[in-house]
C-alpha atoms as a PDB file:
ATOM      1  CA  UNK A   1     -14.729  13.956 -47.432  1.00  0.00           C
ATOM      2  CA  UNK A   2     -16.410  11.043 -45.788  1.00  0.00           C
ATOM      3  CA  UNK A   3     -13.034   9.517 -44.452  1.00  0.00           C
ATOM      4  CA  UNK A   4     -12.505  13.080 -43.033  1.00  0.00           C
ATOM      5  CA  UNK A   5     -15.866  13.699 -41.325  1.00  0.00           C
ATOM      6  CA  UNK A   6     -15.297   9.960 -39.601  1.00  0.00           C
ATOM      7  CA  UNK A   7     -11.975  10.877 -38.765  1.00  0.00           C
ATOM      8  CA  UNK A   8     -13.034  13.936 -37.071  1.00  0.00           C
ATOM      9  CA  UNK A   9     -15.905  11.729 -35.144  1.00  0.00           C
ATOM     10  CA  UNK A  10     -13.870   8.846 -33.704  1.00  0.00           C
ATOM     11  CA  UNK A  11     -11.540  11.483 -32.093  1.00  0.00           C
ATOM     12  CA  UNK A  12     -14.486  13.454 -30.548  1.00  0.00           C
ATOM     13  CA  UNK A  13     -15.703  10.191 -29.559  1.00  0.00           C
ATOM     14  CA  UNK A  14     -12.565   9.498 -27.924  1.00  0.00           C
ATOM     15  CA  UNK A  15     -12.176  12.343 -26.619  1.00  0.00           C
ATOM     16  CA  UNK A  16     -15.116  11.745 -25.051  1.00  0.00           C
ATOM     17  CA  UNK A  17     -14.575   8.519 -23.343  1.00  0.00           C
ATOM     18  CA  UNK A  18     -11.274   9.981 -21.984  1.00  0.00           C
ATOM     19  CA  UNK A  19     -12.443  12.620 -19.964  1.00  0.00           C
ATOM     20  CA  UNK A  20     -15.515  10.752 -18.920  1.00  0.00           C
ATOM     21  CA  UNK A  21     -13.549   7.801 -17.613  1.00  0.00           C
ATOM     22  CA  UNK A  22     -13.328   9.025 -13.925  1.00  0.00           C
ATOM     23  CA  UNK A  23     -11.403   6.815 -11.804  1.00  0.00           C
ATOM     24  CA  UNK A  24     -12.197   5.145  -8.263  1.00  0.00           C
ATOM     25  CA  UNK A  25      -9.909   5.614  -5.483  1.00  0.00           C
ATOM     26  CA  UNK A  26     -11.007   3.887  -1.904  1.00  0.00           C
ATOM     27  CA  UNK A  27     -14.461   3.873  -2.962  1.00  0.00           C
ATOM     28  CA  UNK A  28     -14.959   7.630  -4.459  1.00  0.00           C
ATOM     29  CA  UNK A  29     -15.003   8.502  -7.665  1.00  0.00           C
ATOM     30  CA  UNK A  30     -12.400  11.163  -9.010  1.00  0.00           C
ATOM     31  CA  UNK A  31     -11.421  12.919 -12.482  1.00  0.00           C
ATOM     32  CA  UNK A  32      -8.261  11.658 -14.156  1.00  0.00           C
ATOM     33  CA  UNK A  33      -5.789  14.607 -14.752  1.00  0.00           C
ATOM     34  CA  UNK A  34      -3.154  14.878 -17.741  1.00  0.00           C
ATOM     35  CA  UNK A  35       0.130  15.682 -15.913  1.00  0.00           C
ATOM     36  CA  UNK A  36       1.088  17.283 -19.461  1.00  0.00           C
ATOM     37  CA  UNK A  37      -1.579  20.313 -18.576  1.00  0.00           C
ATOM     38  CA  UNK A  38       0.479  20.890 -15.174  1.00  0.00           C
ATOM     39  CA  UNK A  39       3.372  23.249 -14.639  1.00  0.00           C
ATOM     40  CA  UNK A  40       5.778  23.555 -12.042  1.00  0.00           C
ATOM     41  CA  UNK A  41       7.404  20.050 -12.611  1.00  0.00           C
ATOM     42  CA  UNK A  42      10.227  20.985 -15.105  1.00  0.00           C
ATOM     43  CA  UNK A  43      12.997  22.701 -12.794  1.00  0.00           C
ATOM     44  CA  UNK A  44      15.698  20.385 -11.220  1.00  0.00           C
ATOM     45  CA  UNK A  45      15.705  22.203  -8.233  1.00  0.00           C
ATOM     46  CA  UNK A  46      12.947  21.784  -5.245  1.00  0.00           C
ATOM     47  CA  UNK A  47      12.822  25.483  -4.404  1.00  0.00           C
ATOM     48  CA  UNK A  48      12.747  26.480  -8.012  1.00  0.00           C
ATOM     49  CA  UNK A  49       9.411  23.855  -8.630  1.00  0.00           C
ATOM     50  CA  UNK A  50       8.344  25.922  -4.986  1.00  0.00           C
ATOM     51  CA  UNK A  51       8.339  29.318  -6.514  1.00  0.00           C
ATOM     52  CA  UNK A  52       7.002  28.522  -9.649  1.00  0.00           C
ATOM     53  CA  UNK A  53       3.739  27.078  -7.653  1.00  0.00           C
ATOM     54  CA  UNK A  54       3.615  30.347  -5.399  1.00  0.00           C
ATOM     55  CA  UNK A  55       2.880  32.430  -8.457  1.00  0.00           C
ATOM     56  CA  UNK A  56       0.491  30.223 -10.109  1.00  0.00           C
ATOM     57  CA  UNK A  57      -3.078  32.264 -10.606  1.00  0.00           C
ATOM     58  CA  UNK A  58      -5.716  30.586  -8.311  1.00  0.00           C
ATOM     59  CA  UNK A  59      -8.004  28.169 -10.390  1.00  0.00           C
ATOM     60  CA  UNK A  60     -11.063  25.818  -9.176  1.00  0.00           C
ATOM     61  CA  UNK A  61      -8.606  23.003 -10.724  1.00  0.00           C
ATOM     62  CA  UNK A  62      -5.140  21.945 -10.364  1.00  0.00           C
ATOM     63  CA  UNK A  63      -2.838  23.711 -12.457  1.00  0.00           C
ATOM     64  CA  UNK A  64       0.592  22.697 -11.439  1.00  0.00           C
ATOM     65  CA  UNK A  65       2.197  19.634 -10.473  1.00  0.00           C
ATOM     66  CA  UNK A  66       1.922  19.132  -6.528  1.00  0.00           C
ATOM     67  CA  UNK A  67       5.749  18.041  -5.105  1.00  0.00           C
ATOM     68  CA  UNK A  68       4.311  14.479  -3.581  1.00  0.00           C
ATOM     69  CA  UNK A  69       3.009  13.456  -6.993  1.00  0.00           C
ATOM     70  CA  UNK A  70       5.474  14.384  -8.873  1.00  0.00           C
ATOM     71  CA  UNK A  71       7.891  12.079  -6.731  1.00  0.00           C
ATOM     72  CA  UNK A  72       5.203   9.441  -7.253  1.00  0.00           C
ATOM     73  CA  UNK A  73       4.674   7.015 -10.543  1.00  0.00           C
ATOM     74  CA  UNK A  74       2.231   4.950 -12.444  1.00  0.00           C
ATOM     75  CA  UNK A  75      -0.943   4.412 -10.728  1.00  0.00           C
ATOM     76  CA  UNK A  76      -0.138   6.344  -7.316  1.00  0.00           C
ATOM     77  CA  UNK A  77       0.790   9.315  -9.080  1.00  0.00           C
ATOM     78  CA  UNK A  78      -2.482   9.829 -11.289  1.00  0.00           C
ATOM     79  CA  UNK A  79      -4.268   9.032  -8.233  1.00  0.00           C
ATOM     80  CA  UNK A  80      -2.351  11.273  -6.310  1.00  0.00           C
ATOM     81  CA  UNK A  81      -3.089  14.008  -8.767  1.00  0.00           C
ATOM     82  CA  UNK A  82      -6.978  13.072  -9.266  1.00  0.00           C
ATOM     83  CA  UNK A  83      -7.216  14.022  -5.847  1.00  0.00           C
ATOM     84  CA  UNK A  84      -5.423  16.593  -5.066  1.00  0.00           C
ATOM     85  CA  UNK A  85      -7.478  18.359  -8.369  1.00  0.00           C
ATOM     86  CA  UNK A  86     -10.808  17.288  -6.412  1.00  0.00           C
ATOM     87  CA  UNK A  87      -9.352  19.115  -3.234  1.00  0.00           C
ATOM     88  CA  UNK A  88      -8.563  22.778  -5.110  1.00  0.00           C
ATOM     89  CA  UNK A  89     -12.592  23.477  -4.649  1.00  0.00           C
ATOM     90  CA  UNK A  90     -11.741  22.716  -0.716  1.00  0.00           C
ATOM     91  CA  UNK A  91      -8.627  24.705  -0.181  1.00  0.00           C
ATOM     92  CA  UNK A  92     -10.336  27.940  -1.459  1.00  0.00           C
ATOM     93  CA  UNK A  93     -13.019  27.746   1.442  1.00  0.00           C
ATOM     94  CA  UNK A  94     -12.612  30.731   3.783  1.00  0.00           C
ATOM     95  CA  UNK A  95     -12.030  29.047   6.996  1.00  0.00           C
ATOM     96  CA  UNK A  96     -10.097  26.069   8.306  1.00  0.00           C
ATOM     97  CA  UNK A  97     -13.319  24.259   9.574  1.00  0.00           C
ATOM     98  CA  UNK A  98     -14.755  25.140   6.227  1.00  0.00           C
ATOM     99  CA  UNK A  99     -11.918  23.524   3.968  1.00  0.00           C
ATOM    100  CA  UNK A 100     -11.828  20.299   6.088  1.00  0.00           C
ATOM    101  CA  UNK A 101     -15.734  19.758   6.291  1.00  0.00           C
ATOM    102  CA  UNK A 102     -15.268  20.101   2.353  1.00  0.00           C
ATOM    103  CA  UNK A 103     -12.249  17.437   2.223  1.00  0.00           C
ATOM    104  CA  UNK A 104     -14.084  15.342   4.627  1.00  0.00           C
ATOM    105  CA  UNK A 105     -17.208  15.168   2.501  1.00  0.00           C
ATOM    106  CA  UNK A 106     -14.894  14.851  -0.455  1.00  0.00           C
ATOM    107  CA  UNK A 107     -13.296  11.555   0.780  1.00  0.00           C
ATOM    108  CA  UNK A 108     -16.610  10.384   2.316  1.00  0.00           C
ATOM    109  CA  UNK A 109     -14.746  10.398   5.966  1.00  0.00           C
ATOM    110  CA  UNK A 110     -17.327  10.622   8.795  1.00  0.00           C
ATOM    111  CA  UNK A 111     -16.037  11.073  12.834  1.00  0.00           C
ATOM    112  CA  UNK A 112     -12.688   8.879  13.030  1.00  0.00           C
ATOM    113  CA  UNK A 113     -13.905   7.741  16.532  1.00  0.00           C
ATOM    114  CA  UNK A 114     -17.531   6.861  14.671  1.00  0.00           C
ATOM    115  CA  UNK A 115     -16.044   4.962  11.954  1.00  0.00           C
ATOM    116  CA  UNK A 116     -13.567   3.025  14.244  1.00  0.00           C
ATOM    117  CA  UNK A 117     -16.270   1.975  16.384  1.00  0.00           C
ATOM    118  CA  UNK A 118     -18.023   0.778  13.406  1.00  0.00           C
ATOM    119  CA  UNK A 119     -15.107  -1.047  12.398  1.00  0.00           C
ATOM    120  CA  UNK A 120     -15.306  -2.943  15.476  1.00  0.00           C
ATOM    121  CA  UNK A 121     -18.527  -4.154  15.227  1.00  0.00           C
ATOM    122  CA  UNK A 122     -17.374  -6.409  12.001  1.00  0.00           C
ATOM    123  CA  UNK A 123     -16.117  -9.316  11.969  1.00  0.00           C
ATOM    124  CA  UNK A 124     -12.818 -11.393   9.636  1.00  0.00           C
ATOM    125  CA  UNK A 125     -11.965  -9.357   6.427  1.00  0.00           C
ATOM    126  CA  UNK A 126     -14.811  -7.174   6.656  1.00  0.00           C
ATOM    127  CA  UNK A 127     -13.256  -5.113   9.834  1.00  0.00           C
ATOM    128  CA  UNK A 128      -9.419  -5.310   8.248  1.00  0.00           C
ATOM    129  CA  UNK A 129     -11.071  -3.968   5.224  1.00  0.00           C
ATOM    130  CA  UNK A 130     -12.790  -0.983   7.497  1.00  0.00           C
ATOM    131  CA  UNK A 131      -9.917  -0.599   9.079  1.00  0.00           C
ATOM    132  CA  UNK A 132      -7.554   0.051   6.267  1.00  0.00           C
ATOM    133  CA  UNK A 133     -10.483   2.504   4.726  1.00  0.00           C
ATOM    134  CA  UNK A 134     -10.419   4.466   7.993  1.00  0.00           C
ATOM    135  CA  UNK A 135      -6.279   4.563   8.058  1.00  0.00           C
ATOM    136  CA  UNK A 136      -6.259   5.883   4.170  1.00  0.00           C
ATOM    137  CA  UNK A 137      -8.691   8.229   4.982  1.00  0.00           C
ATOM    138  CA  UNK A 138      -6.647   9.924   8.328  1.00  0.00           C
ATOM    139  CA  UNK A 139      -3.778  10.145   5.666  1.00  0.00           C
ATOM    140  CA  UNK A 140      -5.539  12.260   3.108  1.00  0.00           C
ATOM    141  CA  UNK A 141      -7.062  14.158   6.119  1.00  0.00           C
ATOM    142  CA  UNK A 142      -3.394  14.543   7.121  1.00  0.00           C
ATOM    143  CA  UNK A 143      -1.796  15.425   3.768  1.00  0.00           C
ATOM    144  CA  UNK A 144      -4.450  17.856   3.341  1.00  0.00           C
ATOM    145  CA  UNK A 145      -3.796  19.792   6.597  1.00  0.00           C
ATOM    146  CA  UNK A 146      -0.180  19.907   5.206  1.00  0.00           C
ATOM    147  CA  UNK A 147      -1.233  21.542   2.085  1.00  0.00           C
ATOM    148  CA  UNK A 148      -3.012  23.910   3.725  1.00  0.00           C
ATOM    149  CA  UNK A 149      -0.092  25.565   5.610  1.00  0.00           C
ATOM    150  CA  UNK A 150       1.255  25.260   1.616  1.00  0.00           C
ATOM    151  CA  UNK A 151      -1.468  27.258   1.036  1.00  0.00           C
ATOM    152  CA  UNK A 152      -1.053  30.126   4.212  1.00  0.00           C
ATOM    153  CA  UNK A 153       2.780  29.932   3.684  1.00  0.00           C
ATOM    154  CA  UNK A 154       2.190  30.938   0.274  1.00  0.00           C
ATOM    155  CA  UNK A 155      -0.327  33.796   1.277  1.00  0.00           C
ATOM    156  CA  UNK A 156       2.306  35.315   3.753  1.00  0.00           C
ATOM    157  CA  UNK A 157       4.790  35.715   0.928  1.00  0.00           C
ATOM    158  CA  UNK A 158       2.426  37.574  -0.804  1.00  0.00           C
ATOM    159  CA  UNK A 159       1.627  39.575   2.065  1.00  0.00           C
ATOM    160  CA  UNK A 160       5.492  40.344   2.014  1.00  0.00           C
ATOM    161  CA  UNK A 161       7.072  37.292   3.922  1.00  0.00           C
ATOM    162  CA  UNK A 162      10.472  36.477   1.947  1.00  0.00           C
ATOM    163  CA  UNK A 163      10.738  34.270  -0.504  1.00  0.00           C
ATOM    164  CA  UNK A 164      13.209  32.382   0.544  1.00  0.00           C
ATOM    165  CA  UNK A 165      11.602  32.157   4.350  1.00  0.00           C
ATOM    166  CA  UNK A 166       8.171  31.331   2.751  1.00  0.00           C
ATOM    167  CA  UNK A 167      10.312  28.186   0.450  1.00  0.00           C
ATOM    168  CA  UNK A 168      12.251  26.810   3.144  1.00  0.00           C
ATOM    169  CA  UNK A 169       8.463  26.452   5.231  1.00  0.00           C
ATOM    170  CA  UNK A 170       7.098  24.720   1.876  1.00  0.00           C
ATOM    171  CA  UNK A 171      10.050  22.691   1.292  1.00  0.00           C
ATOM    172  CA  UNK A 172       9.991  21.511   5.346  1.00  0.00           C
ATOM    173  CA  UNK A 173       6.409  20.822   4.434  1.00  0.00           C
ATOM    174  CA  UNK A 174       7.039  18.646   1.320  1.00  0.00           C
ATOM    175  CA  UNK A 175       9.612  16.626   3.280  1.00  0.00           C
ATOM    176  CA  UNK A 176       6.494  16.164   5.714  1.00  0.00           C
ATOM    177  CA  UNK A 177       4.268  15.018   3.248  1.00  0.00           C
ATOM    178  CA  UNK A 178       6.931  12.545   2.036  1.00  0.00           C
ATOM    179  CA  UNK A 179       7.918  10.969   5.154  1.00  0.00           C
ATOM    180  CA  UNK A 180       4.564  11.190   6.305  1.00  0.00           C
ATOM    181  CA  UNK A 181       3.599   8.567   3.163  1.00  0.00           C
ATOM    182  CA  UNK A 182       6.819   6.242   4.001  1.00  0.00           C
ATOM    183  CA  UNK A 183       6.191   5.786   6.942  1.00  0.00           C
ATOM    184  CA  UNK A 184       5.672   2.028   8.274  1.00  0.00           C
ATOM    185  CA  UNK A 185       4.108   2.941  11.916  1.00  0.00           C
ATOM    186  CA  UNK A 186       1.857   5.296  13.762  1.00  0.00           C
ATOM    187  CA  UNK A 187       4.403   5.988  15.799  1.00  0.00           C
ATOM    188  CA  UNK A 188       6.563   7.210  12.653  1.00  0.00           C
ATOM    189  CA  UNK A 189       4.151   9.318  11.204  1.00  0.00           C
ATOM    190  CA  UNK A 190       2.988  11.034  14.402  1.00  0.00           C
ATOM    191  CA  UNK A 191       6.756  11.731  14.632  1.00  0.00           C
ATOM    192  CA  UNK A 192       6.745  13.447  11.603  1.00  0.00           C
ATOM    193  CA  UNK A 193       3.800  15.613  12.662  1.00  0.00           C
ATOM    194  CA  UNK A 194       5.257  16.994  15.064  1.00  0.00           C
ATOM    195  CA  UNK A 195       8.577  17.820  13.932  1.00  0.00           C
ATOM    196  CA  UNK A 196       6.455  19.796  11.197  1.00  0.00           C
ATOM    197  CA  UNK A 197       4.534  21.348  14.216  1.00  0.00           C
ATOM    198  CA  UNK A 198       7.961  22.698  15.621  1.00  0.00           C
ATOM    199  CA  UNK A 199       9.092  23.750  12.138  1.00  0.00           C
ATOM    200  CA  UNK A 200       5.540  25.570  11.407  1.00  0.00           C
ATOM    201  CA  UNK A 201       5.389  27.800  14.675  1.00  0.00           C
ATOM    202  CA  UNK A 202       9.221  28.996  13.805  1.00  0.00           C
ATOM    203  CA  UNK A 203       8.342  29.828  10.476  1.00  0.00           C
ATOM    204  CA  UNK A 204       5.103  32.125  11.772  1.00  0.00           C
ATOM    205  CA  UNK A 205       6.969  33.425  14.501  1.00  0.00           C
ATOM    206  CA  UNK A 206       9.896  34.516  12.073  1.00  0.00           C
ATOM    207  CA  UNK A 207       7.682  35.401   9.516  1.00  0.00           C
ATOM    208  CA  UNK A 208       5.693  37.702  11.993  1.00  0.00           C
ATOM    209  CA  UNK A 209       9.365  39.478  13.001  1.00  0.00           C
ATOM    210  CA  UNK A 210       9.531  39.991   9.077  1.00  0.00           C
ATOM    211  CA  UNK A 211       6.510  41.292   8.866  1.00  0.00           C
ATOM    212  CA  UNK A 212       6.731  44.094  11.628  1.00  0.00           C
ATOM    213  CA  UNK A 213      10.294  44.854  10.950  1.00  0.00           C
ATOM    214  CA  UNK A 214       8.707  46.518   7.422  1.00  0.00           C
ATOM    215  CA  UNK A 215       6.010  48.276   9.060  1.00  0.00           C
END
């Protein structure tokens, strides 16, 4: 009985430490996720792992396995997915201006043209350091924007956009995300913005044709 009842305590206790072990990622603190509690990440096919995301019930925490992390390992992809669990809350908000106030704050990210000045005004390894902390942050702000149209590519399916219309706009998105992360220059990953900017306003002009053609 006594080797039972400590049993049972050591795994409470580690249970514990586990879930309590939050993780820092450029100098915020975020939950660690179990990729085992995700869905949405065991179909070989992209647009399959698409669908299966569109009809997952709306939770205040990640519940399936988002595309870019999924492509990701080790380290980047738990931080990838601590993240993008921390952002749900965020991508519920009402408004645009609502949901990236809420990332902002999330990611500590004041003005870009406040921090960069404050970058300037250090000096040696202290303004590379401010520097890099102000590029990973227009990332996330970037990736985030992303997932929103995810997010309103997803709602116009359910407001009767096609399914295969409202995949192909995720998919383009996904690729976004992707080469948006590769990418070894500005110049490359303002590229890829707005090649996804081209691809967006087809998709809502197509899916607004779709959309009146049933009314």
């Amino acid at each position: 009985m006594r080797k039972w009842v400590i049993g049972v305590v050591f795994v409470l206790l580690a249970t514990i430490v586990i879930a309590a072990d939050p993780i820092m990622i450029n100098g915020k603190y975020f939950a660690v996720v179990d990729p085992s509690s995700l869905v949405c990440n065991s179909q070989n096919k992209i647009e399959d792992r698409i669908s299966c995301r569109m009809d997952v019930n709306v939770s205040d925490k990640l519940t399936y396995m988002p595309e870019d992390c999924m492509l990701m390992s080790g380290t980047e992809s738990r931080d990838c997915l601590a993240v993008a669990n921390a952002a749900v809350p965020c991508r519920q908000k009402k408004t645009d201006a609502e949901r990236e106030d809420c990332f902002r704050k999330l990611i500590g990210m004041e003005g870009a043209e406040m921090t960069f000045n404050g970058c300037l005004k250090q000096e040696g390894s202290y303004r590379r350091i401010c520097y890099q902390s102000l590029s990973a942050n227009i990332l996330s702000m970037a990736q985030f924007r992303l997932d929103e149209l995810i997010d309103k590519a997803t709602a116009a399916h359910k407001r009767g956009v096609s399914e295969y219309r409202a995949v192909g706009a995720i998919k383009r998105i996904n690729t976004a995300k992707q080469s948006i992360q590769k990418a070894e220059t500005q110049d490359d990953r303002v590229l890829a913005l707005r090649n996804m900017q081209h691809d967006w306003g087809l998709f809502v002009q197509q899916a607004r044709e779709e959309l009146n053609a049933t009314k």
